[in-house]
Protein backbone atom coordinates (compact mmCIF):
# COMPACT_ATOMS: atom_id res chain seq x y z
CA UNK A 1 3.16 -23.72 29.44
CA UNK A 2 0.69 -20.93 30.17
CA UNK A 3 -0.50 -18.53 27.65
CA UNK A 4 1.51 -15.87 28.89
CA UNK A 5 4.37 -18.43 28.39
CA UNK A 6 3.06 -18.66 24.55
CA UNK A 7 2.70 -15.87 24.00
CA UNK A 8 6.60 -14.61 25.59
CA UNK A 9 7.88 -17.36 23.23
CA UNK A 10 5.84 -16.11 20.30
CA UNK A 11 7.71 -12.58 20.97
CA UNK A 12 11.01 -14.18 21.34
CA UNK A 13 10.54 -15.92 17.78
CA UNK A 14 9.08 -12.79 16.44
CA UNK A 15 12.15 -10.80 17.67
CA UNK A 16 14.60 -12.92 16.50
CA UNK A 17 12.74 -13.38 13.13
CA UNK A 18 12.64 -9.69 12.52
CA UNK A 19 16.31 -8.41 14.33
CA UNK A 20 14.36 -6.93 16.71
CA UNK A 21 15.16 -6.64 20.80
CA UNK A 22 12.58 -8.38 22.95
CA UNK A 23 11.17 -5.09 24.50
CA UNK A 24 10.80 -3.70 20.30
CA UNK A 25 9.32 -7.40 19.21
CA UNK A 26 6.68 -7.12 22.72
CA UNK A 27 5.78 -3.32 21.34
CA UNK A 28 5.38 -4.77 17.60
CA UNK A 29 3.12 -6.97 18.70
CA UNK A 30 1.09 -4.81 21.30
CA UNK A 31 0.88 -1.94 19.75
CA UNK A 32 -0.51 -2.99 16.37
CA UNK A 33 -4.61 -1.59 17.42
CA UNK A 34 -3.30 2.03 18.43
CA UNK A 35 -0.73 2.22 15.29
CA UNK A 36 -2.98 1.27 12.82
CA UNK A 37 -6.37 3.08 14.10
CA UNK A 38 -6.62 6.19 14.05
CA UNK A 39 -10.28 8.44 13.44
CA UNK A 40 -9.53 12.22 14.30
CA UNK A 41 -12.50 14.37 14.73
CA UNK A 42 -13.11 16.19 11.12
CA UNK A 43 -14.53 19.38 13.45
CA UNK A 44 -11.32 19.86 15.28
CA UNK A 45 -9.64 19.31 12.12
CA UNK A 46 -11.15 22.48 10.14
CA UNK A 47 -10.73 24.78 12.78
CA UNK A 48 -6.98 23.63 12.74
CA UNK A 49 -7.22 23.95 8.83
CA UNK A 50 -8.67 27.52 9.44
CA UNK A 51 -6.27 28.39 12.08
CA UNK A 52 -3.34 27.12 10.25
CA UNK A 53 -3.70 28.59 6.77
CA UNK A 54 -6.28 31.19 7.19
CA UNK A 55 -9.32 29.47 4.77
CA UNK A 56 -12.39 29.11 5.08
CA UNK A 57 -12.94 25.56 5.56
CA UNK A 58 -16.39 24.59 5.94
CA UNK A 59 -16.94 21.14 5.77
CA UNK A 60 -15.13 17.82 6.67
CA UNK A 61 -16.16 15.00 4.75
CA UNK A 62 -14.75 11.33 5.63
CA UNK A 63 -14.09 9.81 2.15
CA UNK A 64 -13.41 6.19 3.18
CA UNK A 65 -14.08 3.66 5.81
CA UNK A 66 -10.89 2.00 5.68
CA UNK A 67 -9.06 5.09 5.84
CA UNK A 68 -10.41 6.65 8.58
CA UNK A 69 -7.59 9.24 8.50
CA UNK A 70 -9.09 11.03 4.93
CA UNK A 71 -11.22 14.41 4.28
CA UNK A 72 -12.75 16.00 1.88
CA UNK A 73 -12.69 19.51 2.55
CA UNK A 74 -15.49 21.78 1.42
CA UNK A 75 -14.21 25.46 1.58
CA UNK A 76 -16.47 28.75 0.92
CA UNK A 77 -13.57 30.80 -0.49
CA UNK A 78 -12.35 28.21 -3.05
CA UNK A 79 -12.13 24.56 -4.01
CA UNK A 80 -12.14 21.73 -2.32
CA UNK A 81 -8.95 20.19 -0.44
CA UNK A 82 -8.28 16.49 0.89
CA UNK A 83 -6.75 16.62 4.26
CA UNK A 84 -5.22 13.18 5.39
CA UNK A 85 -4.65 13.48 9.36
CA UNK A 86 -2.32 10.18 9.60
CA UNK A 87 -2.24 7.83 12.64
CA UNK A 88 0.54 9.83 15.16
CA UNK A 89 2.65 6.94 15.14
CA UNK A 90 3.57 8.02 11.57
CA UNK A 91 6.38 10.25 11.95
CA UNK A 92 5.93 13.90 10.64
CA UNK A 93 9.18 13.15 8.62
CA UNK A 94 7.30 10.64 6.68
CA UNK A 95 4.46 13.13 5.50
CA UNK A 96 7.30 15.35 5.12
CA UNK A 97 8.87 12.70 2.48
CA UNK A 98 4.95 12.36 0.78
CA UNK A 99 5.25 16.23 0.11
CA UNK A 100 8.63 16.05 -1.48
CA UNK A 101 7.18 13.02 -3.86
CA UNK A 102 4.51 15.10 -4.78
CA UNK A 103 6.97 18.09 -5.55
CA UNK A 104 8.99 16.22 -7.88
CA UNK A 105 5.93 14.42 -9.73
CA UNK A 106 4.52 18.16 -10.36
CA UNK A 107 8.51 18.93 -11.22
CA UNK A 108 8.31 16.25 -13.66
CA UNK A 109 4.56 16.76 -14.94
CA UNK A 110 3.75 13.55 -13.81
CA UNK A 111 -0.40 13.17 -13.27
CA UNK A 112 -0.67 13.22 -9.94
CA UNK A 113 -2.49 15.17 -7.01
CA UNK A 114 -0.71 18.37 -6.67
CA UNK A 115 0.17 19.75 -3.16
CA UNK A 116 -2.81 22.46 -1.79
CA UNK A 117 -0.09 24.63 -0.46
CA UNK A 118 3.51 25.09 -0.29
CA UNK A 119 3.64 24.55 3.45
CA UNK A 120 1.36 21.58 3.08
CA UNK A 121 2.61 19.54 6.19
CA UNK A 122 1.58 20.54 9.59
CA UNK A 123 1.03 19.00 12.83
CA UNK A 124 -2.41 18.66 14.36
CA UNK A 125 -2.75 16.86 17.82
CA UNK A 126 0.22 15.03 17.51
CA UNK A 127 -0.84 13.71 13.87
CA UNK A 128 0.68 15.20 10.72
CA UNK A 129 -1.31 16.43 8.11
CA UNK A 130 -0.73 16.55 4.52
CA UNK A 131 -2.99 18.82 2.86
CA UNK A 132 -3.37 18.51 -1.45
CA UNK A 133 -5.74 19.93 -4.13
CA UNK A 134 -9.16 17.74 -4.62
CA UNK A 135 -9.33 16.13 -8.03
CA UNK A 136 -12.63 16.56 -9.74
CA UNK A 137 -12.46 13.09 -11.18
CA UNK A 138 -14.63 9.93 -12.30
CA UNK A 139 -13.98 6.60 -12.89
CA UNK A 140 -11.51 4.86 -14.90
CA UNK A 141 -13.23 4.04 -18.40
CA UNK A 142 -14.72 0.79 -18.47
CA UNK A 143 -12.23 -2.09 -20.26
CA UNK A 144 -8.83 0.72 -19.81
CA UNK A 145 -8.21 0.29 -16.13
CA UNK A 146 -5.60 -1.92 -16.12
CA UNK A 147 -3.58 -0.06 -19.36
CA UNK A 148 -3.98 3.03 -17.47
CA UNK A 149 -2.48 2.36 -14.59
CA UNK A 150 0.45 0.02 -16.37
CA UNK A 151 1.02 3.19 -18.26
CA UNK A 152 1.30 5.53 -14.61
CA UNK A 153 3.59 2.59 -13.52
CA UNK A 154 5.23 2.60 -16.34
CA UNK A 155 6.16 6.65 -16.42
CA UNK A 156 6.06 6.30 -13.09
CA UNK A 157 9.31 3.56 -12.50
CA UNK A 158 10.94 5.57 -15.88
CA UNK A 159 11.49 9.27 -14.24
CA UNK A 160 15.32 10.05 -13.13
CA UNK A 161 16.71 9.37 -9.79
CA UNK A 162 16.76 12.02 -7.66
CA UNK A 163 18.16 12.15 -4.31
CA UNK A 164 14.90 14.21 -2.62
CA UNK A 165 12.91 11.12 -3.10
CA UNK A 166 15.30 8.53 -2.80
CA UNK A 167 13.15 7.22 0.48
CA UNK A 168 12.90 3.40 0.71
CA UNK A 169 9.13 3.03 -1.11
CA UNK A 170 6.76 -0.09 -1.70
CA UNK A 171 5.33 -1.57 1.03
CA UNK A 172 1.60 -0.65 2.19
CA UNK A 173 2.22 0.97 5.13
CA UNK A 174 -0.84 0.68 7.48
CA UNK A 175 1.37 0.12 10.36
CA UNK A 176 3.18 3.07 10.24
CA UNK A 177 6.24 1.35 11.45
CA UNK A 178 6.72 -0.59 8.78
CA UNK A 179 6.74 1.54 5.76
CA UNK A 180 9.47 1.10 3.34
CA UNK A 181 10.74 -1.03 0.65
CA UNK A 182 8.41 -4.50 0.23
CA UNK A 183 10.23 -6.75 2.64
CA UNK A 184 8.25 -4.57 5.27
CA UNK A 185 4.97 -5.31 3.90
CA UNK A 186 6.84 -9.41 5.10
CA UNK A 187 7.90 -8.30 8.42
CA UNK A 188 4.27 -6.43 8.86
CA UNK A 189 2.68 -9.42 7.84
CA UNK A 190 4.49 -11.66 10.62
CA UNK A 191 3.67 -9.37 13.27
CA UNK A 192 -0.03 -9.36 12.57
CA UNK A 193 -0.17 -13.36 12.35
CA UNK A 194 2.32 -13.42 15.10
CA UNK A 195 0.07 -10.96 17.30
CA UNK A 196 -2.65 -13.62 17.28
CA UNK A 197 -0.95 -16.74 17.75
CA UNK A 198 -1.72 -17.69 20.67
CA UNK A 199 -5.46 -17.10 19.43
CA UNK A 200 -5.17 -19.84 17.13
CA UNK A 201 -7.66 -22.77 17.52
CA UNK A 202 -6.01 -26.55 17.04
CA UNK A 203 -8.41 -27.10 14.09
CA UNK A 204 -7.00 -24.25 12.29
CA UNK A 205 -3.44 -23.91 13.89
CA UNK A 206 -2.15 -26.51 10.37
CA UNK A 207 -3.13 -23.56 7.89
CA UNK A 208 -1.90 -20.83 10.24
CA UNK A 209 1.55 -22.70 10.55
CA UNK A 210 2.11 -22.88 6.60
CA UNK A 211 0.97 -19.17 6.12
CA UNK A 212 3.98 -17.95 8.60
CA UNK A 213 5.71 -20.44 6.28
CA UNK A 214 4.74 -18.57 3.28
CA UNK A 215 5.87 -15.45 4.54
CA UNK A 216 8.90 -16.01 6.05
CA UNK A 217 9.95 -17.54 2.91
CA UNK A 218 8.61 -15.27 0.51
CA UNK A 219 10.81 -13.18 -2.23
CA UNK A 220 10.97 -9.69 -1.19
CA UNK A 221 12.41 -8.18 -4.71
CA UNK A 222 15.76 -7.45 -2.95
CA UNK A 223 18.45 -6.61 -5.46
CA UNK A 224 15.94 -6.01 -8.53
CA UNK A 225 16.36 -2.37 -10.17
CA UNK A 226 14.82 0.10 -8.53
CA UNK A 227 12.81 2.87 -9.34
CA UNK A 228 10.09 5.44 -8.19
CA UNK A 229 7.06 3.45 -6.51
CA UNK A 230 3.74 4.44 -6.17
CA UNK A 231 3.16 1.02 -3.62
CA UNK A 232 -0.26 0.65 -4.34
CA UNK A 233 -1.61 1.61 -7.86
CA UNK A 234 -4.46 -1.07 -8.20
CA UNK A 235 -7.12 0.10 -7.01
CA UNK A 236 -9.29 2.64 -8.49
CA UNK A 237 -10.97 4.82 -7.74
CA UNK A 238 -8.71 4.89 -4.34
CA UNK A 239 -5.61 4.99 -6.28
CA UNK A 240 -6.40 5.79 -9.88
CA UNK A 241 -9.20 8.27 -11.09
CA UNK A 242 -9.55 10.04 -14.12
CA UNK A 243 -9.19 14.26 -13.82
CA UNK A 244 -10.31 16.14 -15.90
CA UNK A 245 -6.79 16.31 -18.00
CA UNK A 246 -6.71 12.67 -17.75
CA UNK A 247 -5.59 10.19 -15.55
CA UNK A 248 -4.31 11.26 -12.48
CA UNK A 249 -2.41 8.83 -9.42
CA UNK A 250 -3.54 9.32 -5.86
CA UNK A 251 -2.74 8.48 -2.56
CA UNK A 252 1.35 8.54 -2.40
CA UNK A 253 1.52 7.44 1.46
CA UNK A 254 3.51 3.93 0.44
CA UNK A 255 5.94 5.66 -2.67
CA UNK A 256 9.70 6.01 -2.56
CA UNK A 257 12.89 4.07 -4.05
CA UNK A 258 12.42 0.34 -4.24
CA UNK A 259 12.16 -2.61 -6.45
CA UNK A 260 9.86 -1.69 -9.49
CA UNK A 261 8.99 -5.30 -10.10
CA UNK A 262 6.43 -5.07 -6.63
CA UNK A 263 4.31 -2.41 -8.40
CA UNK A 264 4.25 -4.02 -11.35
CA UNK A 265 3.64 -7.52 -9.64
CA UNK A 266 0.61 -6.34 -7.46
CA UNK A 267 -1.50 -4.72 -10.97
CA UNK A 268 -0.69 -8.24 -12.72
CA UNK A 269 -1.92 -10.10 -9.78
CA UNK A 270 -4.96 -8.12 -9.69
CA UNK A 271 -5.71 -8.13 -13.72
CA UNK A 272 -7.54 -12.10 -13.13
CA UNK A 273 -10.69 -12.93 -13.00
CA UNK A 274 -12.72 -13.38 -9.45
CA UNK A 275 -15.28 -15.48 -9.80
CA UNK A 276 -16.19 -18.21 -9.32
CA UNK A 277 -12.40 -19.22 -9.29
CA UNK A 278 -9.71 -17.22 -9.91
CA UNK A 279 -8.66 -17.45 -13.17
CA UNK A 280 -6.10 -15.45 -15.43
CA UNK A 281 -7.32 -12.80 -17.96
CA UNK A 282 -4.60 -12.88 -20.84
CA UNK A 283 -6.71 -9.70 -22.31
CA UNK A 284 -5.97 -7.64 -19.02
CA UNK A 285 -2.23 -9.17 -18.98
CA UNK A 286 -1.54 -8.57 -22.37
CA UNK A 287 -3.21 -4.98 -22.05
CA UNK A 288 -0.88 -4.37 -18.73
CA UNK A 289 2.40 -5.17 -20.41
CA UNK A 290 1.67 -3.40 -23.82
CA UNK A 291 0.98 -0.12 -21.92
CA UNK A 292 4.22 -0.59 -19.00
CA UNK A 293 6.72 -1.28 -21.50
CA UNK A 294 6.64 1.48 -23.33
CA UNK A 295 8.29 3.12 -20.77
CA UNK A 296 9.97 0.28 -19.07
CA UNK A 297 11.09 -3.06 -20.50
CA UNK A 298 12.15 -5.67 -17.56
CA UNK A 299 15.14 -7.68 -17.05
CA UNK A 300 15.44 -11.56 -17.36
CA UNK A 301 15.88 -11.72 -13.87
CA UNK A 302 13.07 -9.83 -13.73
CA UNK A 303 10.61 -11.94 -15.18
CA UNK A 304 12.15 -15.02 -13.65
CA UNK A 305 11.19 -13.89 -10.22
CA UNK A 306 7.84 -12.16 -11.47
CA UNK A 307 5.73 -15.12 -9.77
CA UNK A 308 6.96 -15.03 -6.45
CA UNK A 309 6.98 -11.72 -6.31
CA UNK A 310 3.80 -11.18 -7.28
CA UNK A 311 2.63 -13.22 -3.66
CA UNK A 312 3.81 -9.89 -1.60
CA UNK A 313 0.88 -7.98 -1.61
CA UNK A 314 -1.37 -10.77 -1.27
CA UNK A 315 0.29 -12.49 1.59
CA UNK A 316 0.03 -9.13 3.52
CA UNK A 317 -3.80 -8.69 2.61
CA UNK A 318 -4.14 -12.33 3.76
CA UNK A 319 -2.34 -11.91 7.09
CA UNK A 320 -3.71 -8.43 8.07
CA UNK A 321 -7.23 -9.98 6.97
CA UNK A 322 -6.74 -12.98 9.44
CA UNK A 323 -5.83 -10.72 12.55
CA UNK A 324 -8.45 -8.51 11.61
CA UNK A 325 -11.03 -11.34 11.66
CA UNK A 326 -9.97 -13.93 14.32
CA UNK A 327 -9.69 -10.81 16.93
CA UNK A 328 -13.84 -10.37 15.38
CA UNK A 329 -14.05 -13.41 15.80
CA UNK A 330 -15.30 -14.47 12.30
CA UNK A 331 -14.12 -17.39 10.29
CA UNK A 332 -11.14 -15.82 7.81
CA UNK A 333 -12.62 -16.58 4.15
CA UNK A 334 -9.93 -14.60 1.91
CA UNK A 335 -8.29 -16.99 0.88
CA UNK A 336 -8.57 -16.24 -2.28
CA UNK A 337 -5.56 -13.62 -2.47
CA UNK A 338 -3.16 -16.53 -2.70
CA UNK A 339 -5.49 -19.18 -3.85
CA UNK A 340 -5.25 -20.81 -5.91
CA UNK A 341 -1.44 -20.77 -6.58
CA UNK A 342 -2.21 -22.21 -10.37
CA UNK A 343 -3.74 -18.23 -11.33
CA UNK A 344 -0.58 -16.53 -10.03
CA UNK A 345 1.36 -18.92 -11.69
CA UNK A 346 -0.46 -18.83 -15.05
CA UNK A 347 -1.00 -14.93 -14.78
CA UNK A 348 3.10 -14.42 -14.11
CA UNK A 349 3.42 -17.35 -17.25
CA UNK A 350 1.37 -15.14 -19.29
CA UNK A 351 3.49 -11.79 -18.11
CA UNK A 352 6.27 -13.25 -19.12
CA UNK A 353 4.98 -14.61 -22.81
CA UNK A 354 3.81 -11.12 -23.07
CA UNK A 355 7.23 -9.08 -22.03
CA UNK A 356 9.43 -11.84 -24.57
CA UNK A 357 7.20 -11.38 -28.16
């Protein structure tokens, strides 16, 4: 078969994996580079900034290199804003939905970023941009990270339904089209393994085989109780900083309505230690439960399925990681996010000691 044969029979198996039409599965695949990338010129940017709200916006600083997409923005008649010009395959209804999360946190005096303006979404050269008040912030104390961000989950997953931000939440979202409730953080994860396939060397095509393995039959949370999620509160100072109130949550691009065992799951994964082997850090575990369940105490069910959920997150790192680095052309080397399966084992043992004294 040649590889356009492959790679037609990769996009069959991808469609019928995902319940996608061929012509969807081939534009999954395809389109994953012009999706995902996305570096707008900060210039253009403040004079749409001026134009659009009448400030004086001065300077456009890029705060990350992963997410291209984020200013800073320096103003001369008042404080700074963060302007976050998403990728235009992100539908303006989506940034739309990030606003009305943000409404309800401030509604609920919940420490997050709080929305620059009331008209805060607008469209800029076919991107939407959310515009929200720059936190003054520094690091998460040494030794509290991890309680501080179990307690933010923890409020977080406890607030009251409410149907304005009842938007399927959880999954990572840096393919635009598939944001939603974890099981799309799965199917995003088979289309960026699946979008290299025929890429594959033989000497490495055994490991690639059991990673689709891994995903495809990975839990996805489905049918857990639901709350309020954040998507990706780990990570700090990205996600997490400390204003000068307090702590205060960032970055609300992945939230919305979905299983609250995901959050959770991703901050326990991450609580281990990282060298030179992963290992688990009761100390961090112990300090992650004390702090979430004083909001939030979890069901049997719960904690049965707390180690396979916890592989979510890292299966999707993994499998974004090994597109990103086979289309470099660099030997993949993260293994590590689901290596070895004896720390997410031990970590989710130690969760669940934790959650039952």
């Amino acid at each position: 078969m040649t590889k356009d044969g492959n790679f037609k029979k990769v996009v069959r198996r991808h469609a019928k994996e995902t319940g996608q039409r061929y012509t969807e599965a081939l534009t999954d695949l395809e389109g994953l580079n012009d999706r995902i990338h996305h570096e707008p010129d900060g210039d253009r940017l403040l004079v749409h900034l001026r134009d659009r709200y009448g400030i004086d916006a001065v300077a456009a600083t890029r705060l990350s290199v992963h997410k291209t997409y984020v200013f800073r923005i320096d103003r001369g008649d008042g404080a700074p804003w963060i302007a976050r010009a998403f990728p235009p395959a992100r539908p303006f209804s989506d940034v739309e939905g990030d606003a009305a999360v943000l409404r309800f946190l401030e509604q609920h005096d919940y420490p997050a970023e709080r929305l620059a303006v009331d008209d805060a979404v607008s469209d800029f050269d076919g991107s939407a941009v959310l515009v929200t008040e720059f936190v003054e912030h520094t690091a998460l104390p040494a030794g509290e990270g991890f309680a501080i961000m179990a307690d933010l989950l923890g409020r977080l997953h406890a607030l009251p339904f409410d149907e304005s931000v009842s938007r399927p939440g959880g999954a990572s979202g840096e393919d635009p089209s598939r944001m939603g409730t974890p099981r799309q953080d799965l199917l995003a994860g088979l289309a960026f393994l699946d979008a290299v396939d025929t890429k594959v060397g033989a000497a490495d095509r055994e490991r690639f085989e059991q990673l689709l393995e891994q995903v495809r039959s990975a839990d996805d949370a489905d049918g857990l109780p639901e709350g309020l999620l954040h998507g990706n509160l780990l990570h700090a100072p990205d996600h997490a900083v400390m204003g000068p109130n307090g702590p205060v949550a960032i970055n609300w691009k992945a939230s919305g309505r979905g299983p609250r065992l995901a959050d959770l799951a991703f901050l326990l994964w991450g609580t281990g230690n990282w060298a030179p082997s992963r290992s688990t850090n009761e100390e961090h575990v112990n300090a992650v439960v004390t702090a979430y369940r004083k909001h939030v105490e979890l069901t049997d069910e719960e904690l049965d399925r707390l180690e396979a959920v916890m592989y979510i997150r890292p299966l999707y790192l993994v499998c974004i990681g090994y597109r990103r680095d086979l289309m470099n052309g660099v030997p993949f080397d993260e293994w590590w996010f689901i290596e070895p399966p004896e720390y997410i084992a031990s970590t989710a043992a130690a969760a669940r000691a934790a959650f039952r004294r």
